[in-house]
N, C-alpha and C. Protein backbone atom coordinates (compact mmCIF):
# COMPACT_ATOMS: atom_id res chain seq x y z
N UNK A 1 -25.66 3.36 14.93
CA UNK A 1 -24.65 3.54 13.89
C UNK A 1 -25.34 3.39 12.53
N UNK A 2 -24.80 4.27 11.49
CA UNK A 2 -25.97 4.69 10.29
C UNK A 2 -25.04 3.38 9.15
N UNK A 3 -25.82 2.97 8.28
CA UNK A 3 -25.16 2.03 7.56
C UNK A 3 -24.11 2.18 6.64
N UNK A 4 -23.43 3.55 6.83
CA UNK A 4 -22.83 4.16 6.14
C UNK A 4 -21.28 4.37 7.03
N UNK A 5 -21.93 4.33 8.23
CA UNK A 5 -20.72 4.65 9.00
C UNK A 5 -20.34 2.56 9.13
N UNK A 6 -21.36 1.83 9.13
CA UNK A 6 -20.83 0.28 8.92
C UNK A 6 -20.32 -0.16 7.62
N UNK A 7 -20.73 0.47 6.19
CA UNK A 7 -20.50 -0.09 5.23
C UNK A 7 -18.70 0.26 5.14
N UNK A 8 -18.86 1.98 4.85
CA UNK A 8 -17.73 2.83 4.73
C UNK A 8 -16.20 2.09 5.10
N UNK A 9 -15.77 1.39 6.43
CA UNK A 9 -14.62 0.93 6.73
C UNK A 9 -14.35 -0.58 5.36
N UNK A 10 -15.43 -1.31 5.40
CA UNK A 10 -15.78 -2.14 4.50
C UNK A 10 -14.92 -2.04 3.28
N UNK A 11 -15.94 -1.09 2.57
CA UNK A 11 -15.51 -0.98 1.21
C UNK A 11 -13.80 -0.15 1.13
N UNK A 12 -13.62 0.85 2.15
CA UNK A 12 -12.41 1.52 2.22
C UNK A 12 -10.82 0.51 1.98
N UNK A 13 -11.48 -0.70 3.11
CA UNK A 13 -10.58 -1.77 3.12
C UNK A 13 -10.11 -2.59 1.88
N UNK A 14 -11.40 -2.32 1.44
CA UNK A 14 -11.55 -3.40 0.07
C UNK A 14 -10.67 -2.41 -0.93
N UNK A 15 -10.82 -1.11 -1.22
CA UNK A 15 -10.32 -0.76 -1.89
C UNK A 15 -8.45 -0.23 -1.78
N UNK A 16 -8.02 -0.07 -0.48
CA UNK A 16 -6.85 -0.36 -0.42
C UNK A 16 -6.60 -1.49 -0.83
N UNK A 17 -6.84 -2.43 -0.35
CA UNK A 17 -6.58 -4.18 -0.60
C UNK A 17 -5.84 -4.14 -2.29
N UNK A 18 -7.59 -3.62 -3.21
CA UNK A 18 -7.48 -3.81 -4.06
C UNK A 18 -5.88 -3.51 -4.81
N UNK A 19 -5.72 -2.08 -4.08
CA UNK A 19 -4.46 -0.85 -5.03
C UNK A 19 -3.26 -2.03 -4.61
N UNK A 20 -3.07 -2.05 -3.14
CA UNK A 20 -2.38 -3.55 -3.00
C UNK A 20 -1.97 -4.44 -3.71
N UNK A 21 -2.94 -5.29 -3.50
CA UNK A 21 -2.49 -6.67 -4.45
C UNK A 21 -2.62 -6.63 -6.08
N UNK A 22 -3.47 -5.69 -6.76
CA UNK A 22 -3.07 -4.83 -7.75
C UNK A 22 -1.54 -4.93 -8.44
N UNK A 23 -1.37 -4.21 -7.69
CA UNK A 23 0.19 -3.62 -7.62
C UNK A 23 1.24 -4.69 -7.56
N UNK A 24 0.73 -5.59 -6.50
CA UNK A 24 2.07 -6.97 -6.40
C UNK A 24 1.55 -7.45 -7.75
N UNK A 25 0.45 -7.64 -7.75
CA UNK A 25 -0.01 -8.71 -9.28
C UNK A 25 0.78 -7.93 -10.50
N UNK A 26 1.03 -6.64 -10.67
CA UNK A 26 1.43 -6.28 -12.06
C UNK A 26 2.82 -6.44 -12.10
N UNK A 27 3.67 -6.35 -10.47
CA UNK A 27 5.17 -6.39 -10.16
C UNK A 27 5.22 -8.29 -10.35
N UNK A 28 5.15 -8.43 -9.98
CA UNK A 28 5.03 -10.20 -10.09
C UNK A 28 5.17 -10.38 -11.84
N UNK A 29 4.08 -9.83 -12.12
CA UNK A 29 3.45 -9.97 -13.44
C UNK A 29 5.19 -9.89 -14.29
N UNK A 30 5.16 -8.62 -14.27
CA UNK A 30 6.16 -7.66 -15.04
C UNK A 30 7.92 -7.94 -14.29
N UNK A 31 8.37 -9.22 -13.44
CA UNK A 31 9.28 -9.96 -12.62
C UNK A 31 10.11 -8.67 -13.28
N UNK A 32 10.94 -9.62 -14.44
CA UNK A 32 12.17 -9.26 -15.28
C UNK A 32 12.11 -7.56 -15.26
N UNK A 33 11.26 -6.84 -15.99
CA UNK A 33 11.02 -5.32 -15.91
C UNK A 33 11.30 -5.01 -15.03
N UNK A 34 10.75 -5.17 -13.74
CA UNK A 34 10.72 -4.64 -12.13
C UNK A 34 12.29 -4.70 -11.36
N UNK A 35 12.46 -5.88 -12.02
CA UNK A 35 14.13 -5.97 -11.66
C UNK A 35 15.36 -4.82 -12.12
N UNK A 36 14.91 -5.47 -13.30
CA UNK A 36 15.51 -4.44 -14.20
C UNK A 36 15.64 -2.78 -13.64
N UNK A 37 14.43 -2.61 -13.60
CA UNK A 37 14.14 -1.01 -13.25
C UNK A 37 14.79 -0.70 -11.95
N UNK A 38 14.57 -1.39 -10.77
CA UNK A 38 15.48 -1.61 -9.25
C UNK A 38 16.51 -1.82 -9.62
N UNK A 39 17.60 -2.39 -10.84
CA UNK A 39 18.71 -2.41 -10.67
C UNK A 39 19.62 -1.42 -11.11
N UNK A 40 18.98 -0.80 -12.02
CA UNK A 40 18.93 0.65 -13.17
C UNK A 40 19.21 1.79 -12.11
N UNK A 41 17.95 1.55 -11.05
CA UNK A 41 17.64 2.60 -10.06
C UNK A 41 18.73 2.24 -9.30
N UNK A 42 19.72 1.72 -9.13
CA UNK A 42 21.00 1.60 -8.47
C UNK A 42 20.48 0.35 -7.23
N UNK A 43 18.99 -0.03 -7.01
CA UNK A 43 19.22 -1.07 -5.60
C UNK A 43 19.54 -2.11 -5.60
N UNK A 44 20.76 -2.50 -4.48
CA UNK A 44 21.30 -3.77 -4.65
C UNK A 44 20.23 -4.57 -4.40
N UNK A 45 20.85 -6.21 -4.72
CA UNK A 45 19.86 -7.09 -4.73
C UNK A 45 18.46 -6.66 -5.39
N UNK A 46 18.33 -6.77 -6.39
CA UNK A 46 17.18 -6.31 -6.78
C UNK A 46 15.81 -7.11 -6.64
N UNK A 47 16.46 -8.05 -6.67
CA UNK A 47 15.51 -9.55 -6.68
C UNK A 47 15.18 -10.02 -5.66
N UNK A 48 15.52 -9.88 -4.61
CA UNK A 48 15.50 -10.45 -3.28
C UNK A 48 14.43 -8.84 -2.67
N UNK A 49 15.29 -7.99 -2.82
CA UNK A 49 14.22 -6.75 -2.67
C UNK A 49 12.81 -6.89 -2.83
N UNK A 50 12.85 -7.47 -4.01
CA UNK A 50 10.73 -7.31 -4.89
C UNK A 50 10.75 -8.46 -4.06
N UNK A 51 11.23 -9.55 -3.94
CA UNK A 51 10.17 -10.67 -2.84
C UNK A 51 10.00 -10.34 -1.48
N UNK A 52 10.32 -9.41 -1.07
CA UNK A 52 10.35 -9.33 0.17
C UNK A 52 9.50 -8.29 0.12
N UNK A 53 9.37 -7.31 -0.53
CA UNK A 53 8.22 -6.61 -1.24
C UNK A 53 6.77 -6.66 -1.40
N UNK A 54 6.90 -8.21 -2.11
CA UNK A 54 5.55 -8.69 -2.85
C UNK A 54 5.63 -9.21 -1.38
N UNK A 55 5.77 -10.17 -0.76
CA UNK A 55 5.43 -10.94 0.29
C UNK A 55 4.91 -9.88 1.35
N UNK A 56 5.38 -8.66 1.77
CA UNK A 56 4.61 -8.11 2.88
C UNK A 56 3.28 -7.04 2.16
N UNK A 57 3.74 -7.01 0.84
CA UNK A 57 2.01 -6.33 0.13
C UNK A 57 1.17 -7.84 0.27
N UNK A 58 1.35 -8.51 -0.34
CA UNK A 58 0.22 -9.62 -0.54
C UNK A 58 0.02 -9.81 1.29
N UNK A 59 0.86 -10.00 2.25
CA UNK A 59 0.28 -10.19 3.36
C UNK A 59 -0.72 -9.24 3.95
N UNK A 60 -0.03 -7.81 3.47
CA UNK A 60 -1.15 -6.83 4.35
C UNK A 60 -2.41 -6.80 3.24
N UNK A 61 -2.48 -6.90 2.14
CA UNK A 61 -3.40 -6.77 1.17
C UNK A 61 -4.24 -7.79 1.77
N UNK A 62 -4.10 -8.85 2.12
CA UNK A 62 -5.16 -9.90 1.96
C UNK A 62 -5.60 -9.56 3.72
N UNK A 63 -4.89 -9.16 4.88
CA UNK A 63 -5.07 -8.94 5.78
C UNK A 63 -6.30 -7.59 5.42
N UNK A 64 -5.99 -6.32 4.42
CA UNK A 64 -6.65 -5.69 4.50
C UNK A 64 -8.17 -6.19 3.65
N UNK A 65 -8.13 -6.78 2.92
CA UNK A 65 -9.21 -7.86 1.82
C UNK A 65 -10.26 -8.30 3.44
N UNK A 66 -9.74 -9.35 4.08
CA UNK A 66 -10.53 -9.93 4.85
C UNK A 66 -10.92 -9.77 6.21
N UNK A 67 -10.00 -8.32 5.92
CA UNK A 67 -10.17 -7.97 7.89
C UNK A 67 -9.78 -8.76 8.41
N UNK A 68 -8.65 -9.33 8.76
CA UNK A 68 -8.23 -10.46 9.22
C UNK A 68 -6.48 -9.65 9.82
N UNK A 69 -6.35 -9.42 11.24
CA UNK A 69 -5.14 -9.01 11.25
C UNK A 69 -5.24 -7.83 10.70
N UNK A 70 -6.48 -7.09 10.57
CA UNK A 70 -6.17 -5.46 9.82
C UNK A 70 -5.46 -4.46 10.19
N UNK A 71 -5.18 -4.08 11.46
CA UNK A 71 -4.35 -3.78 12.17
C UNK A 71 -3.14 -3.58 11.93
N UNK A 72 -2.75 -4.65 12.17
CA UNK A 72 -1.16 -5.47 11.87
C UNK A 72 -1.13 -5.57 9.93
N UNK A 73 -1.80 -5.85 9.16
CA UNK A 73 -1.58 -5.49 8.11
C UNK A 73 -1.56 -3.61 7.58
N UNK A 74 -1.74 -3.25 7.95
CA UNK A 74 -2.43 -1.63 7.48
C UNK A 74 -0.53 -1.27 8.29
N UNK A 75 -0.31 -1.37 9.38
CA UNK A 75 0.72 -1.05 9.91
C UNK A 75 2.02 -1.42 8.78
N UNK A 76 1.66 -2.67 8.22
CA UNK A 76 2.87 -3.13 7.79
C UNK A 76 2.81 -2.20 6.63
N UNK A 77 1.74 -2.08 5.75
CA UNK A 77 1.79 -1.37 4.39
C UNK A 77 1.98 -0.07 4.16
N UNK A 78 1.79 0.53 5.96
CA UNK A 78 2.01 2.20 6.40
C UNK A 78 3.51 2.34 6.41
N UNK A 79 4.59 1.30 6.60
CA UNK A 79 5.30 1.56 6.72
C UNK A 79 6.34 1.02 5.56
N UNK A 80 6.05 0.41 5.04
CA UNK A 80 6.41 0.03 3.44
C UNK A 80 6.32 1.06 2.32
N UNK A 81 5.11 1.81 2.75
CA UNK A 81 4.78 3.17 1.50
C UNK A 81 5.47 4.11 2.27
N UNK A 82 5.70 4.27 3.59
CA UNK A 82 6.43 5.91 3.71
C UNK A 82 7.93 5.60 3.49
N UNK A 83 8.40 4.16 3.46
CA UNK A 83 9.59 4.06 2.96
C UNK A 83 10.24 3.63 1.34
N UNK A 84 9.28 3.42 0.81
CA UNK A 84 9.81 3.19 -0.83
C UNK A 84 9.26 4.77 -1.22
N UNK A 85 7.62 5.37 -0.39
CA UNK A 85 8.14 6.99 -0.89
C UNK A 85 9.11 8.13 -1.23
N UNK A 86 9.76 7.33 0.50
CA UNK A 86 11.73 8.50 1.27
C UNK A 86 12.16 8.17 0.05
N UNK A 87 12.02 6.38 -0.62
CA UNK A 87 13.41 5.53 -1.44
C UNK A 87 13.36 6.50 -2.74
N UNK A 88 11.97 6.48 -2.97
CA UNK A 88 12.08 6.80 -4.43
C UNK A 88 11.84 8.09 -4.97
N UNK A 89 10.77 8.94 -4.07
CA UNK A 89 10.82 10.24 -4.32
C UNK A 89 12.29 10.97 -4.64
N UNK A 90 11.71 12.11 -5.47
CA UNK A 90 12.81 12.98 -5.38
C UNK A 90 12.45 14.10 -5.82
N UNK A 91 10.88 14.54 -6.08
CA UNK A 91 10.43 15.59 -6.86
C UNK A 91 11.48 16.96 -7.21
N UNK A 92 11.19 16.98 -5.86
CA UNK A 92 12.10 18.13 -5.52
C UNK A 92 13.66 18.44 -6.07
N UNK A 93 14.45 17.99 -6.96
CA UNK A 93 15.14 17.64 -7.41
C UNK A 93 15.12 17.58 -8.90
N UNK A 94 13.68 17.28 -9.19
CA UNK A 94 13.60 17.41 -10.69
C UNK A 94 13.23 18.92 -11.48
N UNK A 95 14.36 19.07 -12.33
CA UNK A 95 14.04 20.38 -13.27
C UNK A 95 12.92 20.21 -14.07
N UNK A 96 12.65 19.81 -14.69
CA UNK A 96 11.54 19.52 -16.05
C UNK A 96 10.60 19.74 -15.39
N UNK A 97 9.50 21.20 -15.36
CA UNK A 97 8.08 20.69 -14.58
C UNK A 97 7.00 20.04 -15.24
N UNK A 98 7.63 19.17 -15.95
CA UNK A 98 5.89 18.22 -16.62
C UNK A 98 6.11 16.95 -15.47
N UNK A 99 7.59 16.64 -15.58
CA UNK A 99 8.23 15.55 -14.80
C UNK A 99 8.05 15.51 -13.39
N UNK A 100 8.57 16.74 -12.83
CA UNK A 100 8.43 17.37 -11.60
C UNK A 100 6.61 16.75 -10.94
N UNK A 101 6.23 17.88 -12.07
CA UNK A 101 4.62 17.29 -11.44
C UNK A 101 4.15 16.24 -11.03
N UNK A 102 4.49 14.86 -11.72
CA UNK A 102 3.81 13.89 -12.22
C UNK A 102 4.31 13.02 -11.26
N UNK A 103 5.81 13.40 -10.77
CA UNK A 103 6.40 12.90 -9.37
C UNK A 103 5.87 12.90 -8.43
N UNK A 104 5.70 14.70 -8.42
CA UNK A 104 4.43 15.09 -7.07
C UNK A 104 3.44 14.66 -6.81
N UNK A 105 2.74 14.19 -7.79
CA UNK A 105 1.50 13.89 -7.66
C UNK A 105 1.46 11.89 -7.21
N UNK A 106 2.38 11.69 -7.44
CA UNK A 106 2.94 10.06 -7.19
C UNK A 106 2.98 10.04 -5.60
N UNK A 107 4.36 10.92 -5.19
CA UNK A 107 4.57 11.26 -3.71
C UNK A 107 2.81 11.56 -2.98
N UNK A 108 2.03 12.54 -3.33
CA UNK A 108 1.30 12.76 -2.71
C UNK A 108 0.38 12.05 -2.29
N UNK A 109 0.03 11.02 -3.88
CA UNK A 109 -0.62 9.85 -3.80
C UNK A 109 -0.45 8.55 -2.65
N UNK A 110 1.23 8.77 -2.74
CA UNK A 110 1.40 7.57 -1.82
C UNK A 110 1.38 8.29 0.03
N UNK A 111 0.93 9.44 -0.25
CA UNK A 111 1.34 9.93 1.59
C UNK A 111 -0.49 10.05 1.95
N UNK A 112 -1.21 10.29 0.39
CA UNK A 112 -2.63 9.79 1.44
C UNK A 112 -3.21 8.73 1.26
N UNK A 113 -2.18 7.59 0.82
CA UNK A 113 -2.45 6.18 0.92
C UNK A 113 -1.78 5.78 2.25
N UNK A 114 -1.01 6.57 2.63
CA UNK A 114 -0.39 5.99 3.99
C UNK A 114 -1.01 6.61 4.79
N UNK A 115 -1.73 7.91 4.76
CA UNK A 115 -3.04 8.00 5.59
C UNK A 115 -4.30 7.18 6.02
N UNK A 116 -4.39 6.87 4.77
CA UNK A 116 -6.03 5.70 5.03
C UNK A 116 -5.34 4.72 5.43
N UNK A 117 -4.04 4.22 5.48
CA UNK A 117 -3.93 3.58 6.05
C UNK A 117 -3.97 3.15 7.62
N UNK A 118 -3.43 4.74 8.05
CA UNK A 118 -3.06 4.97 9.73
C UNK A 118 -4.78 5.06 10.03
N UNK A 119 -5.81 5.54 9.26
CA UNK A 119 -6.67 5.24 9.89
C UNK A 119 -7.29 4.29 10.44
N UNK A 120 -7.05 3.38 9.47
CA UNK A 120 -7.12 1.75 9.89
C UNK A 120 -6.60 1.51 11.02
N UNK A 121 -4.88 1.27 11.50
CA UNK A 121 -4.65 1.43 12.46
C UNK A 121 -5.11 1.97 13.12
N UNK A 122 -5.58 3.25 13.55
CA UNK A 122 -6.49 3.87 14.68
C UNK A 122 -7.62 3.45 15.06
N UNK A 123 -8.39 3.20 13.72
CA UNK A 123 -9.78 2.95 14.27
C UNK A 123 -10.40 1.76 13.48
N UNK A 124 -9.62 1.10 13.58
CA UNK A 124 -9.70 -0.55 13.28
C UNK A 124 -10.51 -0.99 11.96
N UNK A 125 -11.08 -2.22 11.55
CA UNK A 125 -11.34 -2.98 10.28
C UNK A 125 -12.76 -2.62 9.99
N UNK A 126 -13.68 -2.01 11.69
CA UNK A 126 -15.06 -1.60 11.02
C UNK A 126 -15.77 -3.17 11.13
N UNK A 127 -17.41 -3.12 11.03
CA UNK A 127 -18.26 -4.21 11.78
C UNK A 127 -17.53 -5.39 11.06
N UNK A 128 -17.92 -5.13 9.63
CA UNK A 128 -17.57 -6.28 8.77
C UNK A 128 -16.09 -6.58 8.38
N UNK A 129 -15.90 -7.36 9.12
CA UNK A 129 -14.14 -7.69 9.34
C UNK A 129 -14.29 -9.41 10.12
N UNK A 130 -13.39 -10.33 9.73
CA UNK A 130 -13.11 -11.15 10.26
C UNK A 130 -12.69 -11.07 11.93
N UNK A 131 -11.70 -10.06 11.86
CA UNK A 131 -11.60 -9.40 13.35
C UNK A 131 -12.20 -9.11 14.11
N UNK A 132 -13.63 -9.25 13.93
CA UNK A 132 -15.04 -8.97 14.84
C UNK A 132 -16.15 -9.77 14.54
N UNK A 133 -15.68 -11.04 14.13
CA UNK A 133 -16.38 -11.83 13.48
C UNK A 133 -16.80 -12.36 15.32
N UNK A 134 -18.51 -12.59 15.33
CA UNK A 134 -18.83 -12.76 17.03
C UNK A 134 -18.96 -11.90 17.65
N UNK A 135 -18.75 -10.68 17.40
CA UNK A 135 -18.65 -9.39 18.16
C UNK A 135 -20.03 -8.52 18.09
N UNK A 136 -20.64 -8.34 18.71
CA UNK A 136 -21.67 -6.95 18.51
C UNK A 136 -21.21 -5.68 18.26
């Protein structure tokens, strides 16, 4: 195995992780805004929503961070992004094409983030992972 095919899962992980907990850190960050914006956007409970939110990003994030449970984290965040995608997309729907675009390109973003994700699921955390920590 070439060190590329060992590094590659590595850094891949690391960099989902990153967009991850990223993301909870600026929603966390930005509480009041985030609320606001979910309640604007018509979802009940708005508040109870983002913790339940932040709590399964920061779990799969740090699952995807340490290879630890990568699996089971990557699953959880695969299925968190194809459903706030369904929630929130609507490209298709929007007249304005500067708007339109910029949607699309959001949606698309998040469907090949839920790709690298399923890869994970398929073909696991890669050498350097807690999950194979002992393992040859």
């Amino acid at each position: 195995m070439s060190i590329s095919e060992q590094i590659s899962p590595l850094v891949g992980r690391w960099v989902l992780a990153w967009f991850f907990l990223s993301e909870a850190w600026f929603r966390a960050s930005h509480w009041h805004a985030t609320v606001a914006a979910m309640t604007k956007a018509g979802y009940p409970v708005a508040a109870l929503i983002l913790v339940l939110v932040l709590f399964v990003v920061l779990l799969g994030g740090l699952a995807l961070l340490l290879g630890f449970h990568t699996r089971h984290g990557a699953m959880l965040l695969f299925a968190l992004t194809i459903i706030m995608t369904a929630l929130v997309s609507d490209y298709w729907n929007v007249a304005e094409p500067v708007r339109r675009a910029a949607d699309y390109a959001l949606f698309a973003r998040n469907i090949a983030i839920a790709g690298g994700l399923l890869l994970l699921v398929g073909m696991g955390p890669g050498r350097f992972a807690l999950d194979n920590a002992g393992k040859k």
